[in-house]
Protein backbone atom coordinates (compact mmCIF):
# COMPACT_ATOMS: atom_id res chain seq x y z
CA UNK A 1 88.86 92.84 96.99
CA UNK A 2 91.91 93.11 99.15
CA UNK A 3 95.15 91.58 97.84
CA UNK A 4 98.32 91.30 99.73
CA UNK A 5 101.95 91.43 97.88
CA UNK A 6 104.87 90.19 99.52
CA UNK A 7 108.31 91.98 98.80
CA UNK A 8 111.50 90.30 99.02
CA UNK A 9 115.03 92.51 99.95
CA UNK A 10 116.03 95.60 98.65
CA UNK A 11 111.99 96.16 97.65
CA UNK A 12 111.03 95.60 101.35
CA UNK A 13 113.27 97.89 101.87
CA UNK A 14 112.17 100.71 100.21
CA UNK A 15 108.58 99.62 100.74
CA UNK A 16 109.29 100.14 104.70
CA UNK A 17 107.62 96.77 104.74
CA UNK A 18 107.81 93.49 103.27
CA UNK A 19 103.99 92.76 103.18
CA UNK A 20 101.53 95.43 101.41
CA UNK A 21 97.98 94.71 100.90
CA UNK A 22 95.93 96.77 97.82
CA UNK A 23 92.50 97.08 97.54
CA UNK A 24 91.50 96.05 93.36
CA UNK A 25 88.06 95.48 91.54
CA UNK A 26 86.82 91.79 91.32
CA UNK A 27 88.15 90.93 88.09
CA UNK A 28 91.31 92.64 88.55
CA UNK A 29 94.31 91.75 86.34
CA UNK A 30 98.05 90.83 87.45
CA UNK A 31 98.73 94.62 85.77
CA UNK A 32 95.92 96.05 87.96
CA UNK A 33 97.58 94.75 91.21
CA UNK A 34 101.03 95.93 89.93
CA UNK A 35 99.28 99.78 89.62
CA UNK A 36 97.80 99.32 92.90
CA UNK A 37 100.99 98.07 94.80
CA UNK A 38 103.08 101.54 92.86
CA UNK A 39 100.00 104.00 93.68
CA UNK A 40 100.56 102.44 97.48
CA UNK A 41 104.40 102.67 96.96
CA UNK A 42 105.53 105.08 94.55
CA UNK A 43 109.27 104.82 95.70
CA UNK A 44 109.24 101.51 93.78
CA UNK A 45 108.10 102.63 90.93
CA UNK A 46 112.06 102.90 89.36
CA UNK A 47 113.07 99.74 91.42
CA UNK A 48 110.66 97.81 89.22
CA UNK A 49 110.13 99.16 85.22
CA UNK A 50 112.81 100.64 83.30
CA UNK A 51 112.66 103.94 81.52
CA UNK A 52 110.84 102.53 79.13
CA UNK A 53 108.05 101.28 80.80
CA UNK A 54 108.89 97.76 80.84
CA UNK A 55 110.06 95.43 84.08
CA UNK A 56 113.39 95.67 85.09
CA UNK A 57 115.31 92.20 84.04
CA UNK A 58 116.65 91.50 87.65
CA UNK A 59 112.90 91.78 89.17
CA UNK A 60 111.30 88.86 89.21
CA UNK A 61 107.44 89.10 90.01
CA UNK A 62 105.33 85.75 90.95
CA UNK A 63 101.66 84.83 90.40
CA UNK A 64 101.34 81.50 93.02
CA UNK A 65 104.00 80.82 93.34
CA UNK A 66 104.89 80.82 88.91
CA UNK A 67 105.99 83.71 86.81
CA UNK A 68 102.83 84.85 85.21
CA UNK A 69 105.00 86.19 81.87
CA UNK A 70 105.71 82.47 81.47
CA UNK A 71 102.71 80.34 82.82
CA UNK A 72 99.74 82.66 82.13
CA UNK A 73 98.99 85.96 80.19
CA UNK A 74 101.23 88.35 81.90
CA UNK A 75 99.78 91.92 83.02
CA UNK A 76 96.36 90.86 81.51
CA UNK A 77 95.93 87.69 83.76
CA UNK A 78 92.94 87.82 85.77
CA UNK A 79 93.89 87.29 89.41
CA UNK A 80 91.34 86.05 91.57
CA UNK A 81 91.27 87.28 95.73
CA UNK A 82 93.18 83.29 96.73
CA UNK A 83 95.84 84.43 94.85
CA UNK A 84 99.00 84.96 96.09
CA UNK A 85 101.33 87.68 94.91
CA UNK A 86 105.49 88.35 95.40
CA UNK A 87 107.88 91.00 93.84
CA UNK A 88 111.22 90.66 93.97
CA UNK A 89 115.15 90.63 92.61
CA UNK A 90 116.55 87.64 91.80
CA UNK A 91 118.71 86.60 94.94
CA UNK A 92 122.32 85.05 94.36
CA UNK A 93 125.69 84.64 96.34
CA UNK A 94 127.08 81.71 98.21
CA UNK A 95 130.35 81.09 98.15
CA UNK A 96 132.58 80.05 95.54
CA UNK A 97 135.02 77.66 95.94
């Protein structure tokens, strides 16, 4: 099935695009999409997991719309083709007065 993950800012950026669509197996998990998304875009590969292998803390990824660490079962959640998936830093700013 084809999935489509939207990037937001500086990972757009270095995507070259801000919408990338992955081909995973019915049955896929959240984790399977995330492979699929840094086999398609290697160059994010450092924007997104540490050194250790785990997600940076300023990246923020979303399962519909909900952080899947929080509402589901993280990288093991099965994702189904409806699903809509987003990867991106937290954004700030505004002014302060």
């Amino acid at each position: 099935m084809t999935m489509e993950w939207r990037l937001f800012a500086n990972l757009a950026e270095t995507a070259g695009e801000k919408r990338v669509e992955v081909d995973i197996e019915p049955g896929a998990t959240f984790g399977d999409a995330v492979d699929a998304l840094l086999a398609e875009h290697p160059e994010l590969h450092d924007e997104v997991f540490d050194e250790d292998g785990d997600l940076h803390d300023h990246v923020r990824v979303l399962l519909n719309d909900s952080d899947p660490f929080v509402t589901r079962e993280g990288f093991d959640t099965v994702i189904e083709e409806e699903d809509t998936l987003a990867l991106f830093p937290p954004v700030s700013g505004g002014k302060v007065q």
